[in-house]
PDB file of N, CA and C in Angstrom:
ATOM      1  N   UNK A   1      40.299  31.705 -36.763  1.00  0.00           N
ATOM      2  CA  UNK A   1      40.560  31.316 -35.406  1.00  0.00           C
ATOM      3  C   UNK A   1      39.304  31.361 -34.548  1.00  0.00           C
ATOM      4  N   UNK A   2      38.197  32.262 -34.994  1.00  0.00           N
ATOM      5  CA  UNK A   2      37.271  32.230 -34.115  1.00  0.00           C
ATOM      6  C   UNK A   2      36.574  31.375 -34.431  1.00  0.00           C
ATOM      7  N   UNK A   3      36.182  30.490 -35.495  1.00  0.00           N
ATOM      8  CA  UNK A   3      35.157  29.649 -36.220  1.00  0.00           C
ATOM      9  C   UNK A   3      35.368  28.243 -35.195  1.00  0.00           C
ATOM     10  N   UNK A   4      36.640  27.767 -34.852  1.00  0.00           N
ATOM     11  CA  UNK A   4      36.980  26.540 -33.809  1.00  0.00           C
ATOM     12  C   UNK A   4      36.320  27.072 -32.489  1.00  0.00           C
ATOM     13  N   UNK A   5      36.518  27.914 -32.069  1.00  0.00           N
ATOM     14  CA  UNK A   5      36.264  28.528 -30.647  1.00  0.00           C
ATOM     15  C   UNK A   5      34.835  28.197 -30.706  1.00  0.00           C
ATOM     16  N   UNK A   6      34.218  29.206 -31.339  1.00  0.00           N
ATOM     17  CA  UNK A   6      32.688  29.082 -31.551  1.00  0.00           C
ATOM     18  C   UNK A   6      32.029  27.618 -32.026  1.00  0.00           C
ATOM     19  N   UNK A   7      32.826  26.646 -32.918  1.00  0.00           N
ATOM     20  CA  UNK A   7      32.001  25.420 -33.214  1.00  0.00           C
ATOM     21  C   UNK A   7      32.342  24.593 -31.780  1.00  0.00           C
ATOM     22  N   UNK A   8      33.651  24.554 -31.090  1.00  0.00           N
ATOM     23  CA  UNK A   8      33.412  23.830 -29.468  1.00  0.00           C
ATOM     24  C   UNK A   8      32.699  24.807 -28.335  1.00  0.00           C
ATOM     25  N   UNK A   9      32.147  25.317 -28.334  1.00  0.00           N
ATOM     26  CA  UNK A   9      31.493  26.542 -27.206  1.00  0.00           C
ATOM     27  C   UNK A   9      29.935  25.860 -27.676  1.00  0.00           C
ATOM     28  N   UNK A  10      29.777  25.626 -29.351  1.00  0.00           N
ATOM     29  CA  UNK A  10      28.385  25.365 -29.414  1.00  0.00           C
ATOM     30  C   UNK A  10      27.627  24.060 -28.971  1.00  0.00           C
ATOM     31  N   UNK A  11      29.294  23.063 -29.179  1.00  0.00           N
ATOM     32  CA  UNK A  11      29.132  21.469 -29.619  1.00  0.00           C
ATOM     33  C   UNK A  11      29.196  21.551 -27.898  1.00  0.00           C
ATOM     34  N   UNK A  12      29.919  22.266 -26.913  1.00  0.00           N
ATOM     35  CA  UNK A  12      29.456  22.363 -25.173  1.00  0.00           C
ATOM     36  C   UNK A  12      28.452  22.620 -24.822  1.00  0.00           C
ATOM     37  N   UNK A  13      27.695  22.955 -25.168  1.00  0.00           N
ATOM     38  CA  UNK A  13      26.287  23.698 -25.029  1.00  0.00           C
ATOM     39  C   UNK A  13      25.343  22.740 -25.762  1.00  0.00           C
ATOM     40  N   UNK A  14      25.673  21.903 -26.683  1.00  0.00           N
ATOM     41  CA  UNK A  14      24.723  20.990 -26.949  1.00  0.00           C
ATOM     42  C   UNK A  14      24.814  19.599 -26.141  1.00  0.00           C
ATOM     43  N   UNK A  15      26.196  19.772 -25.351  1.00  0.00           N
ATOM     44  CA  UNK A  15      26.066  18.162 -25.122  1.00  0.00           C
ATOM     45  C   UNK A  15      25.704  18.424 -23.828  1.00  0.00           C
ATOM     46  N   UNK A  16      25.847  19.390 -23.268  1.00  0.00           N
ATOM     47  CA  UNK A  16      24.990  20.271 -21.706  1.00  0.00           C
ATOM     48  C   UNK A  16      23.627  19.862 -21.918  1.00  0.00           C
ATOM     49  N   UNK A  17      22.989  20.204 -22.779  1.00  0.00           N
ATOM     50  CA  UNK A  17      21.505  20.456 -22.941  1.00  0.00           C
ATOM     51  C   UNK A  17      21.256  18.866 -22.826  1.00  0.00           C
ATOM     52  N   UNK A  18      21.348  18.332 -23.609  1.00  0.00           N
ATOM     53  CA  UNK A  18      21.464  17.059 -23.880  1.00  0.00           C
ATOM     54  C   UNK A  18      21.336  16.245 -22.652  1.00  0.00           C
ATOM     55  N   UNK A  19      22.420  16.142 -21.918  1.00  0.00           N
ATOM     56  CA  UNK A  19      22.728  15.855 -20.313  1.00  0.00           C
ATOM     57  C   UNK A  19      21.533  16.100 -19.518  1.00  0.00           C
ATOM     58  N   UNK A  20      21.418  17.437 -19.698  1.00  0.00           N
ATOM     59  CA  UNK A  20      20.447  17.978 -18.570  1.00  0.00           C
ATOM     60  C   UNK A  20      19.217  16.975 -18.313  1.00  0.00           C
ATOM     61  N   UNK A  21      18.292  16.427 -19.581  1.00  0.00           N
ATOM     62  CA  UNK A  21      16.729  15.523 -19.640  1.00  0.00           C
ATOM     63  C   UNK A  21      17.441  14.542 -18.251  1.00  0.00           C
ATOM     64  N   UNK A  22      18.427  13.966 -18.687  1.00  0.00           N
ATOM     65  CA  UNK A  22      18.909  12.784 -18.036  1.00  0.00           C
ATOM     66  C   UNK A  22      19.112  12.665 -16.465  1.00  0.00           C
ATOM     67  N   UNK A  23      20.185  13.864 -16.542  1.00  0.00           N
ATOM     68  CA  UNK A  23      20.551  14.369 -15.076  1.00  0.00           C
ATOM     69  C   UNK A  23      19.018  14.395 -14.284  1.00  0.00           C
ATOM     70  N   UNK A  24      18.256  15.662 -15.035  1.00  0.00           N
ATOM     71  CA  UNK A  24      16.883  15.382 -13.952  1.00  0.00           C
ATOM     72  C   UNK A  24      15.956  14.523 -13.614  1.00  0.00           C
ATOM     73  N   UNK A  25      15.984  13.845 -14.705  1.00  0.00           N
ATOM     74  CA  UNK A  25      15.057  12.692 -14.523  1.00  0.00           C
ATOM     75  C   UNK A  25      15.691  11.704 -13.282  1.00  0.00           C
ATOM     76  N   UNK A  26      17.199  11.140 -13.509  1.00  0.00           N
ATOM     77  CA  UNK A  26      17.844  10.765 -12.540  1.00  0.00           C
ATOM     78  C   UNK A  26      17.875  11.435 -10.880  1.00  0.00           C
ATOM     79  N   UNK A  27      17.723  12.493 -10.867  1.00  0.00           N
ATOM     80  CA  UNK A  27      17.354  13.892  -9.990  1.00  0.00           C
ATOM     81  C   UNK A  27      15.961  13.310  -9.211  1.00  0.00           C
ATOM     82  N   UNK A  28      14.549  13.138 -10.525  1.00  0.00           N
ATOM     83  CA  UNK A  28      13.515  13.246  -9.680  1.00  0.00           C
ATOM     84  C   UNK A  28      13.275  12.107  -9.229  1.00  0.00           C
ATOM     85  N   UNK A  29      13.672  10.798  -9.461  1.00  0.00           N
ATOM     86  CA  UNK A  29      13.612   9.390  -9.373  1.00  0.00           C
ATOM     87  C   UNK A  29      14.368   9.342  -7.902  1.00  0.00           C
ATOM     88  N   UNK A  30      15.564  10.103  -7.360  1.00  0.00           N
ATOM     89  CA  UNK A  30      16.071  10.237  -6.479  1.00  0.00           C
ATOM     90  C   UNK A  30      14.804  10.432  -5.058  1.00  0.00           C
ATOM     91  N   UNK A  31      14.490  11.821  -5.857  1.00  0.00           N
ATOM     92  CA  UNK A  31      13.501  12.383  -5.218  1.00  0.00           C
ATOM     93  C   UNK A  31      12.189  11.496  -4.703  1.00  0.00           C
ATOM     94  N   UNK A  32      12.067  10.629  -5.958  1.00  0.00           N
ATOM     95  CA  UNK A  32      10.327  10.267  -5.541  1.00  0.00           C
ATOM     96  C   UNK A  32      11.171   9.014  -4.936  1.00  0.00           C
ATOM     97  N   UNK A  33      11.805   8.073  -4.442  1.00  0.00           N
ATOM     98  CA  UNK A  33      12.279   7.067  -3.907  1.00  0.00           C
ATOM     99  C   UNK A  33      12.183   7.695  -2.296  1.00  0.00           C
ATOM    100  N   UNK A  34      13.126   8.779  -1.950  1.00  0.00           N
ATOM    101  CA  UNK A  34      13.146   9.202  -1.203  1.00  0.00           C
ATOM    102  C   UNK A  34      12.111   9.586  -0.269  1.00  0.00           C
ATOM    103  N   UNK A  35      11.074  10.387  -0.759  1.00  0.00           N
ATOM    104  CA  UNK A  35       9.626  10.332  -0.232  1.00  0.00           C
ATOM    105  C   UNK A  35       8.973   9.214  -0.358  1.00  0.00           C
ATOM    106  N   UNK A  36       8.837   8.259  -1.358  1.00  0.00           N
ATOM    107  CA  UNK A  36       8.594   7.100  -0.937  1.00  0.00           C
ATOM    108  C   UNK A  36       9.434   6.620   0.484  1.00  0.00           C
ATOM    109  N   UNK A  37      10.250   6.258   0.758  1.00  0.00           N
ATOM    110  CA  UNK A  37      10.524   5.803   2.070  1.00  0.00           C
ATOM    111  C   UNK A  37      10.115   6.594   3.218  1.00  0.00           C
ATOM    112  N   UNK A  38      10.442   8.155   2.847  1.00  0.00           N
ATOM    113  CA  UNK A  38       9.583   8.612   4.209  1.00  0.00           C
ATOM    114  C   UNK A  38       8.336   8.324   4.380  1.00  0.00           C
ATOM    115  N   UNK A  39       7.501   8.467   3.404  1.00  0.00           N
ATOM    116  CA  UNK A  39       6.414   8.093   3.607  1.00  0.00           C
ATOM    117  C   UNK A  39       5.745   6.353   3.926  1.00  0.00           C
ATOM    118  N   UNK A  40       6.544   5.861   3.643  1.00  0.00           N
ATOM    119  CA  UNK A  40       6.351   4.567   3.797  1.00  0.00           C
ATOM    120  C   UNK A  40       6.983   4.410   5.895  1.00  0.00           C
ATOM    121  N   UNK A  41       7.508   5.303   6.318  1.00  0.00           N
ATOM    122  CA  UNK A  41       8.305   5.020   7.458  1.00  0.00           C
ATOM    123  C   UNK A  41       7.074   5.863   8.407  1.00  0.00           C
ATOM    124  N   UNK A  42       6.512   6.647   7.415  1.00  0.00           N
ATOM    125  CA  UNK A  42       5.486   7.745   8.366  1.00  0.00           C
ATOM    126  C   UNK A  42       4.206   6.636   8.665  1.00  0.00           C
ATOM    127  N   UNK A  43       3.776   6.166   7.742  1.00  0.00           N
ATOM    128  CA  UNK A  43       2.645   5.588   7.866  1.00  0.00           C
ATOM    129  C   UNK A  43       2.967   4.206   8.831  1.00  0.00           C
ATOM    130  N   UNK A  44       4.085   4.015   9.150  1.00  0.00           N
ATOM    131  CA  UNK A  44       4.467   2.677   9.932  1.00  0.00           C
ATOM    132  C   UNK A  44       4.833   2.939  10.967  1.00  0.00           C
ATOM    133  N   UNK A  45       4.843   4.350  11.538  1.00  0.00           N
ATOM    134  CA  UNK A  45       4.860   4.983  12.369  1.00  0.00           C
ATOM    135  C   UNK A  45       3.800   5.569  12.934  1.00  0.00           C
ATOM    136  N   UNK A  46       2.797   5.668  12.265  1.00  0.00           N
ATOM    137  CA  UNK A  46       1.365   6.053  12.661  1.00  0.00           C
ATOM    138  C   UNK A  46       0.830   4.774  13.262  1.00  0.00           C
ATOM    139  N   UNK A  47       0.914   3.917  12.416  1.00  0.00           N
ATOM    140  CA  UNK A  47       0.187   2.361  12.497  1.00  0.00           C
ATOM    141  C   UNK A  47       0.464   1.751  13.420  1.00  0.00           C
ATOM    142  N   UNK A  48       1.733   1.919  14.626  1.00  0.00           N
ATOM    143  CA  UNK A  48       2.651   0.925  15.340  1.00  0.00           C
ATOM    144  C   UNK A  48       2.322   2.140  16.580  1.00  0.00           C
ATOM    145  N   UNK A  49       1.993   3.345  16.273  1.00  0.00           N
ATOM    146  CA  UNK A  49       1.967   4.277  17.873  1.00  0.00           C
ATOM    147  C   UNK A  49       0.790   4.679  17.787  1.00  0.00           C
ATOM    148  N   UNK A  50      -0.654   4.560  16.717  1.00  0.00           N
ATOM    149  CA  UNK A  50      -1.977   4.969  16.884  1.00  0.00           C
ATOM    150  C   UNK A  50      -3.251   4.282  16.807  1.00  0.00           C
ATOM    151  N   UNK A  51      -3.002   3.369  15.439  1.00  0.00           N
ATOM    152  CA  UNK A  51      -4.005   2.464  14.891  1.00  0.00           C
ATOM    153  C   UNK A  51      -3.717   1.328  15.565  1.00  0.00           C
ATOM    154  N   UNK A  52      -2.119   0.461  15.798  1.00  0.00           N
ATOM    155  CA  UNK A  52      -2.573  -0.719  16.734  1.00  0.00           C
ATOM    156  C   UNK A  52      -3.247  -0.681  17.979  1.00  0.00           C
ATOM    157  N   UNK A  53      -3.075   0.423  18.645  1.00  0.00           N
ATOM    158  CA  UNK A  53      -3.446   0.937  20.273  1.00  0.00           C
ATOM    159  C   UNK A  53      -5.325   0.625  20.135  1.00  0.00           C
ATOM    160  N   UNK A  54      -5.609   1.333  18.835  1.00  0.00           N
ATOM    161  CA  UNK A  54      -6.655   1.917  18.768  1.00  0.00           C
ATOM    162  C   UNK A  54      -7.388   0.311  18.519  1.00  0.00           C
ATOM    163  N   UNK A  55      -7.239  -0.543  17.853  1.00  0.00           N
ATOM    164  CA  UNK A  55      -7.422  -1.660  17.132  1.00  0.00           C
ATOM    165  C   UNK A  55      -7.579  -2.398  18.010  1.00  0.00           C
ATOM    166  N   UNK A  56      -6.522  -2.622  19.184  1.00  0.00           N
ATOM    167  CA  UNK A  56      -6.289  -3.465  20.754  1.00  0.00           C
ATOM    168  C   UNK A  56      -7.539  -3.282  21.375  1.00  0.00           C
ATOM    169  N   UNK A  57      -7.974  -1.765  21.493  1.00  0.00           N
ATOM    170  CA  UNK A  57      -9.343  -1.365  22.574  1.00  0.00           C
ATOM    171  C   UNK A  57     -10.525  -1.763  21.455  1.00  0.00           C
ATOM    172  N   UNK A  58     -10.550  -1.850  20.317  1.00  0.00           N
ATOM    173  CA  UNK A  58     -11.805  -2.297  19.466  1.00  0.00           C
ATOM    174  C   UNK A  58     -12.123  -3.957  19.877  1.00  0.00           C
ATOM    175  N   UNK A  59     -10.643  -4.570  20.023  1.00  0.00           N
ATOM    176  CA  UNK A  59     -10.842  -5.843  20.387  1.00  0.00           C
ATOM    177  C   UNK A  59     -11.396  -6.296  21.228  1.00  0.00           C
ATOM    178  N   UNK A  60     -10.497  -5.474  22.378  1.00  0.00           N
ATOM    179  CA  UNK A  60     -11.207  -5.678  24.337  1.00  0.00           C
ATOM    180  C   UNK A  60     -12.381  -5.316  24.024  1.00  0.00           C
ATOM    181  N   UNK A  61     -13.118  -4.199  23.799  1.00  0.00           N
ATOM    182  CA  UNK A  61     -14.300  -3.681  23.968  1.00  0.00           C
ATOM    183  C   UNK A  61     -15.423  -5.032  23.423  1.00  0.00           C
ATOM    184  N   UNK A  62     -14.689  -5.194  21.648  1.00  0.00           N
ATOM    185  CA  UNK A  62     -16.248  -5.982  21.278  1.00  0.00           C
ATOM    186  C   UNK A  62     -15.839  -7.290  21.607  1.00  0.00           C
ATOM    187  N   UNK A  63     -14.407  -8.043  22.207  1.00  0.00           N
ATOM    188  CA  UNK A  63     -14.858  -9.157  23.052  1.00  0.00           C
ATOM    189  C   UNK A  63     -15.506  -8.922  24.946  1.00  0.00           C
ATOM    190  N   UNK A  64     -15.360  -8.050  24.970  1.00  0.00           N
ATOM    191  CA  UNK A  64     -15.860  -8.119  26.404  1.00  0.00           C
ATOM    192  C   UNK A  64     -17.411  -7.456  26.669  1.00  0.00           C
ATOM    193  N   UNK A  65     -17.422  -6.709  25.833  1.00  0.00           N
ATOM    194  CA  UNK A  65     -18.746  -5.678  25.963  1.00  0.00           C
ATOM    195  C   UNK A  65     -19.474  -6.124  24.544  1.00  0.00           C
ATOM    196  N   UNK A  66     -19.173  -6.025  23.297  1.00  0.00           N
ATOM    197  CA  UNK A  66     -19.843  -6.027  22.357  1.00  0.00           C
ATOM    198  C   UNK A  66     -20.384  -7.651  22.046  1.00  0.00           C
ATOM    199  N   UNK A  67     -19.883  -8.545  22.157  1.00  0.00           N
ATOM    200  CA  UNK A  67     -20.054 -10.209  21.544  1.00  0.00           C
ATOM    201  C   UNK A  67     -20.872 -10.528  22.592  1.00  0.00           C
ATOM    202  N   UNK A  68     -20.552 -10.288  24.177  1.00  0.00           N
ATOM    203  CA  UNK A  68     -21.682 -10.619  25.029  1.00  0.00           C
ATOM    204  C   UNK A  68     -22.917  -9.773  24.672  1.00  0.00           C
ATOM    205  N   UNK A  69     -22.773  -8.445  24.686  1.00  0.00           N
ATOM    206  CA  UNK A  69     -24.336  -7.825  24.328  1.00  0.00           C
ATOM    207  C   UNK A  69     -25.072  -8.417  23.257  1.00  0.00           C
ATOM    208  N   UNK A  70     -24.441  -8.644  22.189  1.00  0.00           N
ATOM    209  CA  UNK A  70     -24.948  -8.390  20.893  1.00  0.00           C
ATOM    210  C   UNK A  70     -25.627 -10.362  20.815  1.00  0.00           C
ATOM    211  N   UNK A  71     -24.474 -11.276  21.637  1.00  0.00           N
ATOM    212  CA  UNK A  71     -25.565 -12.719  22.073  1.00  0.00           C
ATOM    213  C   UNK A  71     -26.469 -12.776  22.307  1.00  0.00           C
ATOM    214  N   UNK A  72     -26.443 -11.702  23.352  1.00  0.00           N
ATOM    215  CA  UNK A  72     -28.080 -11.573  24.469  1.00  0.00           C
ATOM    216  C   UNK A  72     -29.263 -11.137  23.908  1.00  0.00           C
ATOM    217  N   UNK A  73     -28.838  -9.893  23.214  1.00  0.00           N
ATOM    218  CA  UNK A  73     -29.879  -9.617  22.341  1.00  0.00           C
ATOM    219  C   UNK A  73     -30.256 -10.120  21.238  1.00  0.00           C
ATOM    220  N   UNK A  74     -29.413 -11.394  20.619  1.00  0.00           N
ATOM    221  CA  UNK A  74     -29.983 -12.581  19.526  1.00  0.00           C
ATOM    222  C   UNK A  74     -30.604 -13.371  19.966  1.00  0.00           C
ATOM    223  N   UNK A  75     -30.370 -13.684  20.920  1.00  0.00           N
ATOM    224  CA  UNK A  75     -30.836 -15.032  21.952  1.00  0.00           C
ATOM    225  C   UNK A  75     -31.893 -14.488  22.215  1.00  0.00           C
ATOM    226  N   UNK A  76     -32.578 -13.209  22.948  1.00  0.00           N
ATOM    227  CA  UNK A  76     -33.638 -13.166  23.363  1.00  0.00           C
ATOM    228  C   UNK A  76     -34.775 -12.755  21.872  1.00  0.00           C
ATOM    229  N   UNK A  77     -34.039 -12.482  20.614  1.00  0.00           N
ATOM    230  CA  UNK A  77     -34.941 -12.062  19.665  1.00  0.00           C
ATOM    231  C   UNK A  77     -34.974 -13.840  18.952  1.00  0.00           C
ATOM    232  N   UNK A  78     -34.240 -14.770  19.088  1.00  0.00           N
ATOM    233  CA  UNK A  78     -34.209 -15.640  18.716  1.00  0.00           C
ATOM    234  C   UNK A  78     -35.459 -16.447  17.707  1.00  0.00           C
ATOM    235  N   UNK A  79     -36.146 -16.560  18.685  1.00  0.00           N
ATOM    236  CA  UNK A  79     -37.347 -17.237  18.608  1.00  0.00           C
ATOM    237  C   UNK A  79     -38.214 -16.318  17.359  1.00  0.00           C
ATOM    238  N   UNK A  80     -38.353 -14.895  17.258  1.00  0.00           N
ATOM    239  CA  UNK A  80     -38.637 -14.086  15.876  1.00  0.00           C
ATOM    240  C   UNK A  80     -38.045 -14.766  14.558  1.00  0.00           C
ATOM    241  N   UNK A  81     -36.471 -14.366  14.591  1.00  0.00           N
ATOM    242  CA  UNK A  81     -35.739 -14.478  13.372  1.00  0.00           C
ATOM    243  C   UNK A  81     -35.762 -15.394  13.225  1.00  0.00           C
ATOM    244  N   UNK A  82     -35.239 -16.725  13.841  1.00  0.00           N
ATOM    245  CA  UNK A  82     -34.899 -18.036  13.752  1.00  0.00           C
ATOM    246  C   UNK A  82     -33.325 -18.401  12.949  1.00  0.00           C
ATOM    247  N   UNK A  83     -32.492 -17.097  13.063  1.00  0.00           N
ATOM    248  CA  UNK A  83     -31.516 -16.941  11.998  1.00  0.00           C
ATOM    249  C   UNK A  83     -30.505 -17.443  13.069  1.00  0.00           C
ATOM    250  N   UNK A  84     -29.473 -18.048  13.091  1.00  0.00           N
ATOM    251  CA  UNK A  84     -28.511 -18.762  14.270  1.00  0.00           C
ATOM    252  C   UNK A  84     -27.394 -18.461  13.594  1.00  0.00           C
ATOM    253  N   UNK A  85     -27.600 -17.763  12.042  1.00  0.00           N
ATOM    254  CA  UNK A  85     -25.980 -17.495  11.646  1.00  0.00           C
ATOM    255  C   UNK A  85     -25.588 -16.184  12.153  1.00  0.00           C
ATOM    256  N   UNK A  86     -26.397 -15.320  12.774  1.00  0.00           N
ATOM    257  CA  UNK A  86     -26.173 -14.305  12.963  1.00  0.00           C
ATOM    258  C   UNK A  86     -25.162 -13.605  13.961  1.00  0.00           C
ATOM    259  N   UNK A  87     -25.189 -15.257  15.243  1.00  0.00           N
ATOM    260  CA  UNK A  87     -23.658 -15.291  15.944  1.00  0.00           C
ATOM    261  C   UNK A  87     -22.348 -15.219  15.363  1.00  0.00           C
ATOM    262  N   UNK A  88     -22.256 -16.311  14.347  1.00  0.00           N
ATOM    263  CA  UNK A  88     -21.049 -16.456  13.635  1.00  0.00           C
ATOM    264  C   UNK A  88     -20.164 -14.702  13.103  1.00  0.00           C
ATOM    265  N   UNK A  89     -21.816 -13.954  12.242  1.00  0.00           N
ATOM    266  CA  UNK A  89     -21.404 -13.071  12.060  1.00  0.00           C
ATOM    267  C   UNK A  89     -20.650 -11.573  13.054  1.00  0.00           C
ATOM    268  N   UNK A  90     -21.262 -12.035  14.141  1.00  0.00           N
ATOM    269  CA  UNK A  90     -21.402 -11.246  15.144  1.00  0.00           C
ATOM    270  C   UNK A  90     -19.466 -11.628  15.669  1.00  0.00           C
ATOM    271  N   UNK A  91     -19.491 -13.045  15.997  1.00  0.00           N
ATOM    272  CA  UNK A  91     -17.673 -12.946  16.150  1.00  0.00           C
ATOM    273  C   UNK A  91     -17.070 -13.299  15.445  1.00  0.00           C
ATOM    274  N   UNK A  92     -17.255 -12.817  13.940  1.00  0.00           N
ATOM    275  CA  UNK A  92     -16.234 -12.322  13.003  1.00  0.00           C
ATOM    276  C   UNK A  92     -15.989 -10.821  13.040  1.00  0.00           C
ATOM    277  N   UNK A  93     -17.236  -9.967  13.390  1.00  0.00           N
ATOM    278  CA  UNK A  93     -17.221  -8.950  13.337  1.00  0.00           C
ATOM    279  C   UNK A  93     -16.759  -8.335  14.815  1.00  0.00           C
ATOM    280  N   UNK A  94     -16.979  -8.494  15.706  1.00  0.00           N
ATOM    281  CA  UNK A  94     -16.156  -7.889  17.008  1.00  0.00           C
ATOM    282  C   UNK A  94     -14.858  -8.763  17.450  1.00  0.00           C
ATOM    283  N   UNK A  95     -14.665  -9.252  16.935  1.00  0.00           N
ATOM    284  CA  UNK A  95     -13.257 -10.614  17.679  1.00  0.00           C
ATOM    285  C   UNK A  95     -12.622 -10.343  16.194  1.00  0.00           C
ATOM    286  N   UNK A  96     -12.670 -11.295  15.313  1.00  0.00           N
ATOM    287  CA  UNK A  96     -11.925 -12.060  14.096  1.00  0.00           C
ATOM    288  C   UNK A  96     -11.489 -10.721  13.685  1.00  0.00           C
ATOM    289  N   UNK A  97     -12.016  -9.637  12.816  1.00  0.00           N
ATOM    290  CA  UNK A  97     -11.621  -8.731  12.366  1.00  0.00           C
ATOM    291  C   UNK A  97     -10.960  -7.959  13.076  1.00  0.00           C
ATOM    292  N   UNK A  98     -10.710  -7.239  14.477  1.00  0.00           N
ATOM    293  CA  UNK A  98     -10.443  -6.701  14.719  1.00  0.00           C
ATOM    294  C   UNK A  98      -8.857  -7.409  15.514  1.00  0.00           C
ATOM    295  N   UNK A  99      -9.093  -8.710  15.581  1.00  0.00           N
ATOM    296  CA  UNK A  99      -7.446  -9.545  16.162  1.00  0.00           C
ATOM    297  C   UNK A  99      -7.135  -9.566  14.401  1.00  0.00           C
ATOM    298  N   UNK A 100      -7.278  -9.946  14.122  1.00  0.00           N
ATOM    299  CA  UNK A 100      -6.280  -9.867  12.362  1.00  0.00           C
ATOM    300  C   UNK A 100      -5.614  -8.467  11.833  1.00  0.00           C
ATOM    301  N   UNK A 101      -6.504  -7.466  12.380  1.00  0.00           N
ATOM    302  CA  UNK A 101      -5.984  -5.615  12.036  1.00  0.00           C
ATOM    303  C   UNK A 101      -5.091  -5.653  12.822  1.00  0.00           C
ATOM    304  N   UNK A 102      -5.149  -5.865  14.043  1.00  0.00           N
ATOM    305  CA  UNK A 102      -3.856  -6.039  15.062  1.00  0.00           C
ATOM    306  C   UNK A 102      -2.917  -6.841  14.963  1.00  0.00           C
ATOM    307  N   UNK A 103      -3.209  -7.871  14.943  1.00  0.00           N
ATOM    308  CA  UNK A 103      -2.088  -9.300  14.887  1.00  0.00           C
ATOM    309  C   UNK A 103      -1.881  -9.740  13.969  1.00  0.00           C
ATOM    310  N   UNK A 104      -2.350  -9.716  12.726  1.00  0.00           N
ATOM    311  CA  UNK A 104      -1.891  -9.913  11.268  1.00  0.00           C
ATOM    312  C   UNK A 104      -1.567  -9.571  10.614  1.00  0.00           C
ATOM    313  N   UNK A 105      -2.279  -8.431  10.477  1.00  0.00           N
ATOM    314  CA  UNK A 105      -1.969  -7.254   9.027  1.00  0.00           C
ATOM    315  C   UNK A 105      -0.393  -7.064   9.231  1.00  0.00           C
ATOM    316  N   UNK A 106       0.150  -6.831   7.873  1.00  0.00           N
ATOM    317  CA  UNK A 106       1.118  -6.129   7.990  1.00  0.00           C
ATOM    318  C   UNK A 106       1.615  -4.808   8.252  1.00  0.00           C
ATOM    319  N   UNK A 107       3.010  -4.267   9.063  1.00  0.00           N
ATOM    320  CA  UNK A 107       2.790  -3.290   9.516  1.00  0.00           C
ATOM    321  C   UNK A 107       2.611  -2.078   8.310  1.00  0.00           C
ATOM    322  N   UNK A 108       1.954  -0.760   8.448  1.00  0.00           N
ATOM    323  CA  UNK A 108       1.319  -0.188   7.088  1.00  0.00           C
ATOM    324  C   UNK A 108       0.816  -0.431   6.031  1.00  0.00           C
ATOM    325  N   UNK A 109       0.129  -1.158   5.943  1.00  0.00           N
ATOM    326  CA  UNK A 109      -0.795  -2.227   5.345  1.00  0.00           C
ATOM    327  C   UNK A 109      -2.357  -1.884   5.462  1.00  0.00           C
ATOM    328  N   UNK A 110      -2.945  -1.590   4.389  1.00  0.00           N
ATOM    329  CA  UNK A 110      -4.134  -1.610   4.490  1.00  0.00           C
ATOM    330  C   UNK A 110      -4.498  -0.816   5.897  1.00  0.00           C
ATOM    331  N   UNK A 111      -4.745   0.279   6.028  1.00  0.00           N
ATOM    332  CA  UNK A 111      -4.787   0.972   7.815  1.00  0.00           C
ATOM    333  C   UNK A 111      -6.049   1.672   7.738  1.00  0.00           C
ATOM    334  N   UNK A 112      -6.882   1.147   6.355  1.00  0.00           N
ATOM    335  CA  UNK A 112      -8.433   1.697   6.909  1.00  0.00           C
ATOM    336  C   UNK A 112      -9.099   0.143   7.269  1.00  0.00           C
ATOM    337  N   UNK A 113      -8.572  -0.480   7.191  1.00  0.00           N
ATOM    338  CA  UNK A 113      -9.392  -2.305   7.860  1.00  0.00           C
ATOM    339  C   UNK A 113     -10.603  -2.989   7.673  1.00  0.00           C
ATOM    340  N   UNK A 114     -10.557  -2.130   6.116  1.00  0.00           N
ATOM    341  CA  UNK A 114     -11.725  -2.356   5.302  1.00  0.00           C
ATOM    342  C   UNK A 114     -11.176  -3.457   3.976  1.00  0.00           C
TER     343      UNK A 114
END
């Protein structure tokens, strides 16, 4: 009578064990989904209340202050370099790049703007 008892107590205990790989794996997949979305909600939350703000004043600044300075001082070195692409580069780099981090990118997307 005890030999039945003991072969289902063992054959429970094996199909437990068994279960268990599954259960957790199912468990941590829960888990890493889950922090995936927070984290995906954190960083789109950083990006939408810190980096666009921040991105907006990079814009104003190098269209209002930086693209005029940085003309003046090509224009008057002009005649040295003789280089005229150096505008182009100049408003890609204070205008173009910095309206595309703002107005294009997607939100949490790439948030070093490199």
């Amino acid at each position: 009578m005890m030999r039945p008892r003991l072969l289902a107590a063992a054959l429970a205990t094996s199909i437990a064990m068994a279960a268990t790989p599954a259960l957790a794996e199912e468990e941590e997949n829960l888990v890493m989904r889950t922090l995936g979305v927070v984290s995906s909600v954190w960083t789109g939350m950083v990006d939408i209340a810190l980096l666009r703000p921040l991105g907006a004043g990079r814009l104003a600044l190098g269209t209002f202050v930086g693209m005029p300075l940085s003309s003046t001082l090509n224009t008057l070195m002009l005649p040295i370099g003789q280089e005229t692409g150096i505008f182009a580069e100049d408003w890609d780099r204070f205008v173009v790049e910095p309206y595309e981090y703002v107005f294009v990118r997607r939100v949490g997307k790439d948030l070093t703007g490199l």
